[in-house]
Every structure is written in C-alpha cells, then in structure tokens.
C-alpha atoms as a PDB file:
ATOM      1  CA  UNK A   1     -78.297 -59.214  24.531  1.00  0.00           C
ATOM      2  CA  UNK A   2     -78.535 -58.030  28.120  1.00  0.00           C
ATOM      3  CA  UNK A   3     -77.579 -54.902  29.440  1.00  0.00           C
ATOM      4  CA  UNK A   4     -74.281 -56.197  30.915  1.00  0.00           C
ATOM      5  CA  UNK A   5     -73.275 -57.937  27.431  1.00  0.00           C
ATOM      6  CA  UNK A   6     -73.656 -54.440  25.927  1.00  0.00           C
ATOM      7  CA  UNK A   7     -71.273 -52.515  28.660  1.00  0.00           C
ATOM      8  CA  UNK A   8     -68.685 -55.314  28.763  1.00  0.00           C
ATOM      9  CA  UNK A   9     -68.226 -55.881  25.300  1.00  0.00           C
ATOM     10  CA  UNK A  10     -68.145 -51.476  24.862  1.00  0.00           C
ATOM     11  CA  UNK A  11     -65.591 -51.337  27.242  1.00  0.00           C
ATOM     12  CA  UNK A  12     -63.299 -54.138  24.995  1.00  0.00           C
ATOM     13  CA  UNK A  13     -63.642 -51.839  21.736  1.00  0.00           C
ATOM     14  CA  UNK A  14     -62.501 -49.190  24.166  1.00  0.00           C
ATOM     15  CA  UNK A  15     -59.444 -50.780  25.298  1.00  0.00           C
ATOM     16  CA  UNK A  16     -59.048 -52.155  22.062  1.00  0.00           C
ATOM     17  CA  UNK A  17     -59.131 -48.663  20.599  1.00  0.00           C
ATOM     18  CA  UNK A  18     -56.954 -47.340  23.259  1.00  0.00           C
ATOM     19  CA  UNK A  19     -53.815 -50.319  22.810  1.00  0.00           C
ATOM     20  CA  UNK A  20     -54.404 -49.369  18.570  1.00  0.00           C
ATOM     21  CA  UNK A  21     -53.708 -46.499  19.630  1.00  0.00           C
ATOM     22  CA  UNK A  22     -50.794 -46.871  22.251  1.00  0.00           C
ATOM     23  CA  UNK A  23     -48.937 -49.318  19.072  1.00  0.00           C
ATOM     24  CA  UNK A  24     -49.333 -46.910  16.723  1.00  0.00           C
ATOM     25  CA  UNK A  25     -47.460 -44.011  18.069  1.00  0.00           C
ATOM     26  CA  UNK A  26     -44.976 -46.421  19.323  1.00  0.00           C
ATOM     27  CA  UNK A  27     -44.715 -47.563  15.911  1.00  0.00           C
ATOM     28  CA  UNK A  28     -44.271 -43.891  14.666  1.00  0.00           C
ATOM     29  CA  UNK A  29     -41.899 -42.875  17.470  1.00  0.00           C
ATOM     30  CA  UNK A  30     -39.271 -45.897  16.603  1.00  0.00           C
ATOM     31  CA  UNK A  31     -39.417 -45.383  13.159  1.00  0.00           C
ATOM     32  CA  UNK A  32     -39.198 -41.942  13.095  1.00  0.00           C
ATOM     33  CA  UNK A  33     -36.467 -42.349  15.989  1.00  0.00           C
ATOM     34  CA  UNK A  34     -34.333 -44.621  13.332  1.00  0.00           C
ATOM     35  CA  UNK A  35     -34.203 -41.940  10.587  1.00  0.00           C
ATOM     36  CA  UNK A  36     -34.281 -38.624  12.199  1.00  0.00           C
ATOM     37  CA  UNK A  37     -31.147 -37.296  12.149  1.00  0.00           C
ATOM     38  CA  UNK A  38     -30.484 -34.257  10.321  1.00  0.00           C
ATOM     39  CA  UNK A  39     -34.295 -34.298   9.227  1.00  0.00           C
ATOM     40  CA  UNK A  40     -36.768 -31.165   9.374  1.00  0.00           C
ATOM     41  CA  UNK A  41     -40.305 -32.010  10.806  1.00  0.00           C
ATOM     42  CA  UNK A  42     -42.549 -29.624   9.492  1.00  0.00           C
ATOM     43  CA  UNK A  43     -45.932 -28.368  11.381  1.00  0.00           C
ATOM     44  CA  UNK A  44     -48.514 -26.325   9.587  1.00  0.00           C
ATOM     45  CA  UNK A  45     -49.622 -23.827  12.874  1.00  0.00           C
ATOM     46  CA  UNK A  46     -52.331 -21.368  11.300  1.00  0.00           C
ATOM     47  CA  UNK A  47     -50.947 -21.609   8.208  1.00  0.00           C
ATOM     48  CA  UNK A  48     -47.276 -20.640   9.209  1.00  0.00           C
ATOM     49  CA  UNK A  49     -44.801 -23.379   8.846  1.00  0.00           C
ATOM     50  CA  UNK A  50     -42.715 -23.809  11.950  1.00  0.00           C
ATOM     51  CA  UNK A  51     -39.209 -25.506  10.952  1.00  0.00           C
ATOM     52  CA  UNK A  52     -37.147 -28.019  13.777  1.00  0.00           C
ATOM     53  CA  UNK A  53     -34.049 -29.379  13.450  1.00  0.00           C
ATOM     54  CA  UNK A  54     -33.665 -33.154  15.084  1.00  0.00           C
ATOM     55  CA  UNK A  55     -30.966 -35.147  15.194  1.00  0.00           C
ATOM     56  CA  UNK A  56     -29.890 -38.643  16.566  1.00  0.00           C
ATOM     57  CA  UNK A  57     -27.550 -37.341  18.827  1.00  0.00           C
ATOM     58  CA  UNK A  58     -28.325 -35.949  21.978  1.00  0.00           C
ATOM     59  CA  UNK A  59     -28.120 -32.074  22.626  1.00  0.00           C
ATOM     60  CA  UNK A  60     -25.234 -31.072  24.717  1.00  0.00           C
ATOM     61  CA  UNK A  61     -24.490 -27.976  26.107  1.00  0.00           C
ATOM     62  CA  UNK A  62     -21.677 -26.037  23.881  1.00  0.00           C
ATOM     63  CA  UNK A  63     -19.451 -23.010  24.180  1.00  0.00           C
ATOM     64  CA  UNK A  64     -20.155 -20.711  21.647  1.00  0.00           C
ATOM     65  CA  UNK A  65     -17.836 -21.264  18.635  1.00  0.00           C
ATOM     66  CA  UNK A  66     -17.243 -17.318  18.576  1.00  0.00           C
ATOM     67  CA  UNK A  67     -13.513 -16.583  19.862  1.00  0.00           C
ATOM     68  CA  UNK A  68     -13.984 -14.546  22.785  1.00  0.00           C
ATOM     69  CA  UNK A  69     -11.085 -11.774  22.412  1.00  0.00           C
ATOM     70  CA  UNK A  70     -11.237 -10.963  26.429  1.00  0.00           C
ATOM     71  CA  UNK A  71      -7.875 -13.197  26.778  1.00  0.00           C
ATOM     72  CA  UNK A  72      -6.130 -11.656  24.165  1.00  0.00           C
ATOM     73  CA  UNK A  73      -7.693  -8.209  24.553  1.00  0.00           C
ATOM     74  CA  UNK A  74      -4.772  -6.547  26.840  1.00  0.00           C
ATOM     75  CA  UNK A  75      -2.236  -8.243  24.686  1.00  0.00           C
ATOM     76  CA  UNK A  76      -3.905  -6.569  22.143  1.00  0.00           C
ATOM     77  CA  UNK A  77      -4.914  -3.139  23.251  1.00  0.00           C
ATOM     78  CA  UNK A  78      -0.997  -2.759  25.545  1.00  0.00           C
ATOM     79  CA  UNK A  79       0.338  -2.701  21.193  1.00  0.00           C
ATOM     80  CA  UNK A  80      -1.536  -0.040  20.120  1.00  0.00           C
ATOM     81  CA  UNK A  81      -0.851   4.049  21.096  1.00  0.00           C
ATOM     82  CA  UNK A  82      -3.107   6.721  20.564  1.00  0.00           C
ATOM     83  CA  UNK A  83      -1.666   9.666  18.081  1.00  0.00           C
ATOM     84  CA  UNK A  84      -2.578  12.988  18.425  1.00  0.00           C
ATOM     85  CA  UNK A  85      -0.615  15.790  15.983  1.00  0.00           C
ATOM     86  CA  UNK A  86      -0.565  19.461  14.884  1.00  0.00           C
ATOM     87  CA  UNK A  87       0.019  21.038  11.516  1.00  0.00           C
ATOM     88  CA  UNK A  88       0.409  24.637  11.377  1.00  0.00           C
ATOM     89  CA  UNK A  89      -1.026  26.544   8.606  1.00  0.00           C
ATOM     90  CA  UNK A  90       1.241  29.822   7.309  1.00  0.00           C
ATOM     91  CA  UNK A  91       1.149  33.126   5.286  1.00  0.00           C
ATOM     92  CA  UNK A  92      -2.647  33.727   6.362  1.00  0.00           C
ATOM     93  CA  UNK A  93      -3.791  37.437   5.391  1.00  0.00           C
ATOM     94  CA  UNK A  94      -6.652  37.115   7.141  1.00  0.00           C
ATOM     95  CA  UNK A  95      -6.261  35.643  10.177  1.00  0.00           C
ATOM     96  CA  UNK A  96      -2.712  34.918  10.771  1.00  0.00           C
ATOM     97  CA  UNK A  97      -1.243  31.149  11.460  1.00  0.00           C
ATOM     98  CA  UNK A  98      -3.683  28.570  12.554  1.00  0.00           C
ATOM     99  CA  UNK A  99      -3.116  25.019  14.166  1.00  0.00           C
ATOM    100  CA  UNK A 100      -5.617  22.341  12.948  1.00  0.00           C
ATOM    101  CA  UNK A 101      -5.421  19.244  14.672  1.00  0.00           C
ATOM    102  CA  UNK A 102      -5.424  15.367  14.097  1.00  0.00           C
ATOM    103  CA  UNK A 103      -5.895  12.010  15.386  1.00  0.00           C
ATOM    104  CA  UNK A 104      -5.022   8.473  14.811  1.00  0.00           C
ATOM    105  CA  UNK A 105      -3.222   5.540  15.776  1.00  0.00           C
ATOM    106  CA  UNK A 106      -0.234   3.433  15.625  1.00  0.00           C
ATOM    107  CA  UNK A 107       1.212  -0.052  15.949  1.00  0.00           C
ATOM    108  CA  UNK A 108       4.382  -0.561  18.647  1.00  0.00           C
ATOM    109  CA  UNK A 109       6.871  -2.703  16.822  1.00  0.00           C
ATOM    110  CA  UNK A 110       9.603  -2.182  19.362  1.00  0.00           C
ATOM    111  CA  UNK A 111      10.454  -2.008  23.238  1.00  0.00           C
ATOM    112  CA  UNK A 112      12.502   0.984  22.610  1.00  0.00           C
ATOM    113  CA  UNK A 113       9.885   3.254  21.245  1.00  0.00           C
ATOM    114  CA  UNK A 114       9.687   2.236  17.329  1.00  0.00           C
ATOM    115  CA  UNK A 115       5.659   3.356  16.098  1.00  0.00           C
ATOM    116  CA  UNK A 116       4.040   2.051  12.739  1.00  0.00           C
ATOM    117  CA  UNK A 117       1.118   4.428  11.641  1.00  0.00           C
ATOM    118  CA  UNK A 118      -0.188   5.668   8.393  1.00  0.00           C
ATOM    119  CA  UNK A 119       1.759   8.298   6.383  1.00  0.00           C
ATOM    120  CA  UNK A 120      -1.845  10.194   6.144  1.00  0.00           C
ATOM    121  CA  UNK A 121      -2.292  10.166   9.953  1.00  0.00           C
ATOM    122  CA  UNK A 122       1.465  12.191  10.430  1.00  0.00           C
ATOM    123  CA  UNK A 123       1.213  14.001   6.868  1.00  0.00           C
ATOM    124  CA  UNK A 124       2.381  17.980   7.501  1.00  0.00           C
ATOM    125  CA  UNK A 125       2.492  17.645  11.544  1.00  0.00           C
ATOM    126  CA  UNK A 126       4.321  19.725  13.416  1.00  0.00           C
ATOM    127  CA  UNK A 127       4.296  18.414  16.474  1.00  0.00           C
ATOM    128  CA  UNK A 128       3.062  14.326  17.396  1.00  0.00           C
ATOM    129  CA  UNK A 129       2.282  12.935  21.117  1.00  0.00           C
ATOM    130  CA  UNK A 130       1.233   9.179  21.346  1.00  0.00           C
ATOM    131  CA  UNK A 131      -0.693   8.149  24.338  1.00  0.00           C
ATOM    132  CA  UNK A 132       0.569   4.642  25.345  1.00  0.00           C
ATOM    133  CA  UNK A 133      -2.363   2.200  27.087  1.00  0.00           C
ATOM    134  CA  UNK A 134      -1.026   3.152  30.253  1.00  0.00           C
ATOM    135  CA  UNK A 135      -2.269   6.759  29.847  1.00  0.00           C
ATOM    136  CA  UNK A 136       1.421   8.311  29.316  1.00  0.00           C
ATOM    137  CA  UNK A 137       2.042  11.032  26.545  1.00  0.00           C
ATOM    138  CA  UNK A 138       4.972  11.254  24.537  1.00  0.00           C
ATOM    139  CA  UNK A 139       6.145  13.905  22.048  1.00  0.00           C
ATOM    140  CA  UNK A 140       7.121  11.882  18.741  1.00  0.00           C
ATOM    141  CA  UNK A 141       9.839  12.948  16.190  1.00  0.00           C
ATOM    142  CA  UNK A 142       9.051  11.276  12.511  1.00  0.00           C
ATOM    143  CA  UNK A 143      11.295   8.463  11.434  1.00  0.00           C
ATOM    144  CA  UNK A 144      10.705   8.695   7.904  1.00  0.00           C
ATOM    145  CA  UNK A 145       7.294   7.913   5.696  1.00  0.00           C
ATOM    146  CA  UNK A 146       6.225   5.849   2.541  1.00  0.00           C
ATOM    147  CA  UNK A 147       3.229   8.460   1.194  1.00  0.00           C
ATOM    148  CA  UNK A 148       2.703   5.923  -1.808  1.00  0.00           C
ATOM    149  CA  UNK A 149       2.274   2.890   0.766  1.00  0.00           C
ATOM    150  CA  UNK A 150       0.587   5.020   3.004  1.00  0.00           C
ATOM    151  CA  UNK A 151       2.963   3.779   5.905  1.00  0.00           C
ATOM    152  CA  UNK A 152       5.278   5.761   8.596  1.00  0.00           C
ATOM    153  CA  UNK A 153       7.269   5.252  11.234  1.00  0.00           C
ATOM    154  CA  UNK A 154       7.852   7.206  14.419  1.00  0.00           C
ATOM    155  CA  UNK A 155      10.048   7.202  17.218  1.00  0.00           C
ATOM    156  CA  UNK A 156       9.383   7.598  21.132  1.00  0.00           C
ATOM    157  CA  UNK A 157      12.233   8.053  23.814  1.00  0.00           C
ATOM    158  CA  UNK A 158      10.582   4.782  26.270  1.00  0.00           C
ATOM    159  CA  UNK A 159      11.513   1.545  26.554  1.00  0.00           C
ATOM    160  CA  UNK A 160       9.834  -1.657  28.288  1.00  0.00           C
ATOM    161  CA  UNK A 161       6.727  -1.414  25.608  1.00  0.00           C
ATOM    162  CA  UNK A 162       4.706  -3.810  24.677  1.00  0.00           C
ATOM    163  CA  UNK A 163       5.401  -4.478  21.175  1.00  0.00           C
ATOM    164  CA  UNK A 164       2.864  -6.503  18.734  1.00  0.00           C
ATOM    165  CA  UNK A 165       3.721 -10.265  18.119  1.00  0.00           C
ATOM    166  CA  UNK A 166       3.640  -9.944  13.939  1.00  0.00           C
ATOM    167  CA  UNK A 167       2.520 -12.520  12.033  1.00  0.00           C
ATOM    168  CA  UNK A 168       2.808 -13.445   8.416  1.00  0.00           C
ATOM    169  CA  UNK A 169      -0.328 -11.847   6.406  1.00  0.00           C
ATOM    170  CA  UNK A 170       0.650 -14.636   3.536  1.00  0.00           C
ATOM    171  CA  UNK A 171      -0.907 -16.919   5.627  1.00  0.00           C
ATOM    172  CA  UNK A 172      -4.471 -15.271   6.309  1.00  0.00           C
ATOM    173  CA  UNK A 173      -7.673 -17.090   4.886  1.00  0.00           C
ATOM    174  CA  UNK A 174     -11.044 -15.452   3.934  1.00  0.00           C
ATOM    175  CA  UNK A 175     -13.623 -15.752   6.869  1.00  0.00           C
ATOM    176  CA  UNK A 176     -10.755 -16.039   9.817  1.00  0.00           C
ATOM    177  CA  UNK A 177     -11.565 -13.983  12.753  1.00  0.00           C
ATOM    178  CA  UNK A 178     -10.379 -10.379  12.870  1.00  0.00           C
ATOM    179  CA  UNK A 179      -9.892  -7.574  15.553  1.00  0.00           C
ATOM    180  CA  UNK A 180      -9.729  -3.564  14.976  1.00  0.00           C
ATOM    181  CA  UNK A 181      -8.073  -2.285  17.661  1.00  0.00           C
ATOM    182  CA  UNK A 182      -7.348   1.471  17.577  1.00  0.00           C
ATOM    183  CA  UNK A 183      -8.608   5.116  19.177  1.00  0.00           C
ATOM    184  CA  UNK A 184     -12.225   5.811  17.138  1.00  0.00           C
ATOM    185  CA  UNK A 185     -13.013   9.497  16.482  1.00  0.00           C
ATOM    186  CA  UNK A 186      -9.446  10.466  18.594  1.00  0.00           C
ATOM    187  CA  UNK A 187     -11.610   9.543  21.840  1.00  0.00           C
ATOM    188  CA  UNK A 188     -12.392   6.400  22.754  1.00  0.00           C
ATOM    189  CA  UNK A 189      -8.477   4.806  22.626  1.00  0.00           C
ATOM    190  CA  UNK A 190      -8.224   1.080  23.020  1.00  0.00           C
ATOM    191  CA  UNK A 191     -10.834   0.146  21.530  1.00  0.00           C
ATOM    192  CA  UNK A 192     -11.541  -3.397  20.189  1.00  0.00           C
ATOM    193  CA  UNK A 193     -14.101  -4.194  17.406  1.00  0.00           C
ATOM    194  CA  UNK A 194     -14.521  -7.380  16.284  1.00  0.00           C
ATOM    195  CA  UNK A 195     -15.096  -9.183  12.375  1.00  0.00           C
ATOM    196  CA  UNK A 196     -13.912 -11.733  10.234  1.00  0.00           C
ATOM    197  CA  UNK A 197     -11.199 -11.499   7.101  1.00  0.00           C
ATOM    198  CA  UNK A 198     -14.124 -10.632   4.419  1.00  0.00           C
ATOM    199  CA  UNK A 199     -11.397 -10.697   1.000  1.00  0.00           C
ATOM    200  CA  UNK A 200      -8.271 -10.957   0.443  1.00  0.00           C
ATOM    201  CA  UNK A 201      -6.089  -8.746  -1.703  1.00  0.00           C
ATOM    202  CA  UNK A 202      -8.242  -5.842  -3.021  1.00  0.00           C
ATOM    203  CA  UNK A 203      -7.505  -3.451  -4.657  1.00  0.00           C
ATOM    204  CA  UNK A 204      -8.379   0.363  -3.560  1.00  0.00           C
ATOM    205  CA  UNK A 205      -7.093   3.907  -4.680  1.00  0.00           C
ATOM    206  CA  UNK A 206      -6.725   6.433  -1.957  1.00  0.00           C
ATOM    207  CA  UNK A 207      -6.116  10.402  -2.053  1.00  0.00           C
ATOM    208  CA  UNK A 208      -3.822  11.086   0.598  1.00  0.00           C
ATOM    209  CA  UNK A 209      -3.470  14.912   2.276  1.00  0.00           C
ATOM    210  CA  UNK A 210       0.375  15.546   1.993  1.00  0.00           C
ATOM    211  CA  UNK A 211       0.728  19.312   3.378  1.00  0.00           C
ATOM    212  CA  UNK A 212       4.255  18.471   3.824  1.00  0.00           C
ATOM    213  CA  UNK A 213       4.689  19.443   0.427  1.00  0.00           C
ATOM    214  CA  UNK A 214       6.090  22.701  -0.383  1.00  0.00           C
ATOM    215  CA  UNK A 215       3.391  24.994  -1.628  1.00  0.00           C
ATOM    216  CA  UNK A 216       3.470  26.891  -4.303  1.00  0.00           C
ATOM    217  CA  UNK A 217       2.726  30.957  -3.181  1.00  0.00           C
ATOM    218  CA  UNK A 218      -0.819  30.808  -4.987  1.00  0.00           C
ATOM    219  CA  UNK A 219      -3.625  32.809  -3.980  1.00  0.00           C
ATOM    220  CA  UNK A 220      -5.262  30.703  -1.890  1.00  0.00           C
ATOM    221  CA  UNK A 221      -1.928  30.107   0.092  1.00  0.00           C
ATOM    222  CA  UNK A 222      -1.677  33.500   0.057  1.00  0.00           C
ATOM    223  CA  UNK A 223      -5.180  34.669   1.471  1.00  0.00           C
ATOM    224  CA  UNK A 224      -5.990  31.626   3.609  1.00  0.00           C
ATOM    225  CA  UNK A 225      -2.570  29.750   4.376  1.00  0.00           C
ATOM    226  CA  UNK A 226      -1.545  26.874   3.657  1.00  0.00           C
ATOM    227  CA  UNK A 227      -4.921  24.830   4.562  1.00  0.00           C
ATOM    228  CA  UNK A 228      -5.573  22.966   1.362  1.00  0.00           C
ATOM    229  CA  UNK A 229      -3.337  20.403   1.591  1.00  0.00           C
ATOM    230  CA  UNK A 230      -1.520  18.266  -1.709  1.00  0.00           C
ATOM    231  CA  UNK A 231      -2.970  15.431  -2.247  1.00  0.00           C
ATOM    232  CA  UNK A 232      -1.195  12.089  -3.543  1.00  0.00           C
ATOM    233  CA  UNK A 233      -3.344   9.377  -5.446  1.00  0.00           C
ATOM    234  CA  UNK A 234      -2.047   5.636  -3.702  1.00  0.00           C
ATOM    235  CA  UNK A 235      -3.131   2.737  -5.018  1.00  0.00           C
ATOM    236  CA  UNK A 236      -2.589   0.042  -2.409  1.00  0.00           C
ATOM    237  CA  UNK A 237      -3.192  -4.027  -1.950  1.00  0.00           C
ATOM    238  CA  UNK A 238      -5.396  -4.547   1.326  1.00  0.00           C
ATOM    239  CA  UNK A 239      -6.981  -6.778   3.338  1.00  0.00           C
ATOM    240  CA  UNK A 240     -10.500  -6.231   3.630  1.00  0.00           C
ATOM    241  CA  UNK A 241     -12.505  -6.398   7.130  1.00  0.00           C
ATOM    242  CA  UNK A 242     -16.472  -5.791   8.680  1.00  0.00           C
ATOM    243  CA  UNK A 243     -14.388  -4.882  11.498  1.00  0.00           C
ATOM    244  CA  UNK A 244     -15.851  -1.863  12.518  1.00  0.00           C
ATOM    245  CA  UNK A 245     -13.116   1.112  12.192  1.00  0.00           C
ATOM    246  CA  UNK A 246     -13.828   4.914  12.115  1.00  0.00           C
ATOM    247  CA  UNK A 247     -11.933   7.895  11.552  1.00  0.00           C
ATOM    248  CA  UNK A 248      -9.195   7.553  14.144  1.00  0.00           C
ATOM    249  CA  UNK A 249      -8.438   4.143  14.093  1.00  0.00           C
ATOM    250  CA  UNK A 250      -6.399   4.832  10.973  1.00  0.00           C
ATOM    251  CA  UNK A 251      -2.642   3.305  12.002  1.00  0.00           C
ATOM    252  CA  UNK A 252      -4.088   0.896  14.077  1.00  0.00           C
ATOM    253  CA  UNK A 253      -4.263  -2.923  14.230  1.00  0.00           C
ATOM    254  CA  UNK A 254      -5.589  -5.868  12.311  1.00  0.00           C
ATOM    255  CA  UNK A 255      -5.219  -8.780  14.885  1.00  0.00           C
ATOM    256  CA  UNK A 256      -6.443 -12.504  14.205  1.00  0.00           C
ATOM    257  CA  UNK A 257      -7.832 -14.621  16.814  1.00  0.00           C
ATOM    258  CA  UNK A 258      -4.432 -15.391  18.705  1.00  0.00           C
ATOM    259  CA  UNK A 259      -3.647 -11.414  19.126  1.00  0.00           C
ATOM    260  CA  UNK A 260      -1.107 -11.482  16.239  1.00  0.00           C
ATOM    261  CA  UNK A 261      -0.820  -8.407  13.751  1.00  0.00           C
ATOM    262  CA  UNK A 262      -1.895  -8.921  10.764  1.00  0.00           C
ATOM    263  CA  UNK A 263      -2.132  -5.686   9.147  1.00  0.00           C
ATOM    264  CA  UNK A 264      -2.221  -1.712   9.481  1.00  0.00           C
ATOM    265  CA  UNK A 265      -5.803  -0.477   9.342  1.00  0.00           C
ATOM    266  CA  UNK A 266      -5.738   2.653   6.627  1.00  0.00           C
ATOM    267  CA  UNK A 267      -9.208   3.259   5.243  1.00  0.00           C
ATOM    268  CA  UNK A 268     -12.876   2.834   5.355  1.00  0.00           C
ATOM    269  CA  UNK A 269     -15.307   3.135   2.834  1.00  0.00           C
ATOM    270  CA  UNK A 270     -16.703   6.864   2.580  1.00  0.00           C
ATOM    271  CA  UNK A 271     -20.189   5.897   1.023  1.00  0.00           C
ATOM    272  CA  UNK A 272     -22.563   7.067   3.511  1.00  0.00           C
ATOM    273  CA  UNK A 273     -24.746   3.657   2.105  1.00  0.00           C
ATOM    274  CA  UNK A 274     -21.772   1.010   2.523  1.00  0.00           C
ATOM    275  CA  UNK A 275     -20.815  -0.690   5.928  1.00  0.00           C
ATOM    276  CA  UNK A 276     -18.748  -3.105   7.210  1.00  0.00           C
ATOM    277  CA  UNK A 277     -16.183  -1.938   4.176  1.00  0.00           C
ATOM    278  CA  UNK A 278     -12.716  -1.513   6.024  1.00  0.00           C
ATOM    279  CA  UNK A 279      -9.551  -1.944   5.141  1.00  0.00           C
ATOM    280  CA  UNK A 280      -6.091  -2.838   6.458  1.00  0.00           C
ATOM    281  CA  UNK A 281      -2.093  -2.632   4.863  1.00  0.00           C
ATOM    282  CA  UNK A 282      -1.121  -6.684   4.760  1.00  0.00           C
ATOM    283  CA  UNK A 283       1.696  -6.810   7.819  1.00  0.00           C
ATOM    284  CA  UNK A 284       4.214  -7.971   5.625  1.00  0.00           C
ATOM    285  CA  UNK A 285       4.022  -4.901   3.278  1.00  0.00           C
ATOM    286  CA  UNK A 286       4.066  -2.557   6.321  1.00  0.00           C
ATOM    287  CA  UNK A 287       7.204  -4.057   7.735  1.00  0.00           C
ATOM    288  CA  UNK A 288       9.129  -4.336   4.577  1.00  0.00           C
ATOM    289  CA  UNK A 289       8.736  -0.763   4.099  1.00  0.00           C
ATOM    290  CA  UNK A 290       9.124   0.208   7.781  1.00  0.00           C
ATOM    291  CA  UNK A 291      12.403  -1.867   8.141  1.00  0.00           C
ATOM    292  CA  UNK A 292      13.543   0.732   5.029  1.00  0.00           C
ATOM    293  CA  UNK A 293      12.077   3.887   6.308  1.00  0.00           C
ATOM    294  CA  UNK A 294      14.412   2.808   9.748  1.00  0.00           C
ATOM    295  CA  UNK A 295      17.264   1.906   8.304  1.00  0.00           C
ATOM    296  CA  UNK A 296      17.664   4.701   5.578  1.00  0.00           C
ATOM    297  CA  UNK A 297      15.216   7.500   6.181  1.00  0.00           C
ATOM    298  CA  UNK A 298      13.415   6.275   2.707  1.00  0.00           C
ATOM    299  CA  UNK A 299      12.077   3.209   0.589  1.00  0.00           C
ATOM    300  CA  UNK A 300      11.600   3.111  -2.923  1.00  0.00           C
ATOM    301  CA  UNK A 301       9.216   0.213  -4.536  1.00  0.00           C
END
C-alpha cells in the first residue's frame, strides 16, 4: 500500500470517528431533551457533587413570589401611634417620688381618636402621649382596660385619622404573610418587620405589671415607693409570628399581606436562646373586648 493509500484511508477513520461522534451526542442531547424535566443531572467535580435543576420549559424571568409590603407600607404604618407614658412612684423615704417611664404602641380603630394597645403598655400611668405618623403628640386619657386579656383602649381629642382596615383573624392560615408594625425599643416608630403566620392558636401565660393596684403600706412601699409593681398571671390565645418585634412594639400591629389587622402584638419570647418567637392578640378577641371597654368602662369574660 502506497503512501497516499495510507493518508487517505487515515483521514476516513478520522471523519468516521468524528460523525460517531457528532451522532452520539445528538443522540444523548434528544433523548435526554425528551425526559428532562424536573430531573437532577449530577456531576462528580473533585469529588463534590454539584446538583442542577432542568426542566422542559424554558426559564423566564419572574417577580419574586415575596409580597413586597412598600404599597401597603403607609397604609400600614399611618394605623399605628407611638405611646409614651409615666407612672409615678409614692411614699419614698429615701428619695422622695420618682417618675419611671414607658413605651409602646397602639392600633387606631377610629377617625375620632379611639387607640387599641396592651393593658401592660398603660398599666399604673399617669400621664400617656401618642405620637401619630405624622409626628404630632397627644396627651391620652384611658378608656378603660381588660388586664386578663391584656387589651386597653385609649382616647385622643383628633379626628381625620387613619384608622386600620380590621379583618377577621378566623380566617388566617399557617404560613400567610405577616407584618409587625410598631415603635421598637420606644425609638425607631413606624417600623415594619416582616414574617409569615408560624401557628395558630397557642397558648402562652403572661405576668403582667399592674401598679394600678392599690398597694398595701408594706415595707418596701414604705422605704422605696411604690416601684414593685402587682403582677397579674394572663393566660391568653395568640397568634404566633417570626415577625421580628421588640420591647416597644407591644400594642402594635399584626397586618397580612393586603395591610389588614389581624391582631395586637403583646409578647415575645424572653429566652435569650429563642428567636423569631412573637406573639400577637387574634383581632377578633381585641375588638370584642374593646367594643366593651368603650361602651361600659369594663368587660367581663
């Protein structure tokens, strides 16, 4: 066989090679085009498995499927007032009266001035201002409070506010959006943090401060006034949230995804080792016991 023979007849196993070749992988790219939806392709790179997701429908460029809050967010924020109070302490020997101050927040539930907050965040004050979103300060006068529900109403001479749209906390599901909106640490007012509905109707026993109480002339009263407050032992039905809330936000809102109340934030959990553990006074609770506390200065379960 001559030299030519020998070159021509390499160069047909090469092209024969390379058209194997070229039918193979098109042979592996239609078959694996007909089955690869929803399949995982696995590659071993350096012994780390690298995981892919495929599918037979072609990628398209999506909004993300969280609700973005920033349409509902003044609706929101224009419903909740900042509360600020003082309690004054009495009979000290040592160092004579003393103010000691709080913070919280509270719900709107009228244009003419009507407040929903917790009975712990107004509990002994002597005086109350509420902030409204628009930065004006109003002194409060206390409506009547629930300490066993944990729920109080308050009253503001304004009108024109921007009440909350209330829904019906019946109606909530487990793993529906949720928003805290309320004033963190008695600072940062307005604020909106955002979460889902983590459980439904739990369960949770609070100790609530009640230095409205009349105090006994003991000798701590006596010695250091009136600074160690009653407490009352609530046991309350809640909606529980990983919307973040801290002290201060206690009064505030639980919105859903449309900007409708769902509940009265109360409590968070106080282990140092727990998070996303907050918890919120179903809506319907806190307006069958408002609606009594406004119409006859009480309520009684």
């Amino acid at each position: 066989m001559n030299e030519n023979n020998s070159n021509n007849m390499n160069q047909v196993k090469k092209r024969g090679i390379g058209s194997a070749f070229i039918i193979i992988l098109l042979v592996l790219v239609l078959c694996f085009g007909a089955g690869a939806g929803g399949a995982y392709v696995v590659l071993k790179l350096n012994g780390a498995s690298v995981i892919t997701t495929t599918s037979s429908t072609p990628a398209t460029t999506t909004s993300s499927s969280k609700k973005d809050a920033s349409n509902i967010a003044k609706k929101m924020t224009d419903s909740v007032v900042a509360i600020t109070t003082e309690a004054m302490t009495t009979s000290n020997f040592w160092f004579g009266s003393q103010v000691v101050s709080g913070a919280g927040s509270g719900v709107i539930m009228s244009s003419d001035g009507y407040i929903i907050t917790n009975a712990h965040v107004v509990n002994g004050a002597s005086t109350i201002k509420v902030t409204t979103s628009d930065e004006k300060t109003y002194t409060a006068k206390l409506v009547g409070k629930y300490t066993q529900g944990d729920i109080a109403v308050i009253k503001i001479n304004a009108t024109g506010l921007s009440a909350a749209t209330f829904g019906d906390s019946d109606k909530i599901t487990q793993g529906q959006t949720a928003y805290a909106v309320g004033n963190p640490e008695g600072t940062f007012s307005g604020s909106i943090t955002s979460g889902i509905v983590s459980a439904l109707n739990r369960t949770i026993t609070v100790s609530i401060d009640d230095s409205s109480s009349d105090g006994e002339n003991n000798q701590y009263s006596q010695y250091f006034g009136r600074t160690q407050n009653t407490s009352t032992t609530a046991k309350l039905n809640v909606i529980q949230t990983d919307a973040a809330v801290s002290p201060g936000n206690s009064g505030g809102g639980l919105f859903d995804s449309n900007g409708t109340l769902i509940g009265i934030v109360n409590a968070k959990s106080s282990d140092t080792n727990s998070e996303g553990l907050g918890f919120a006074i179903p809506v319907n609770t806190a307006l069958k016991i408002t609606k009594s506390l406004i119409s006859k200065g009480s309520y009684s379960a």
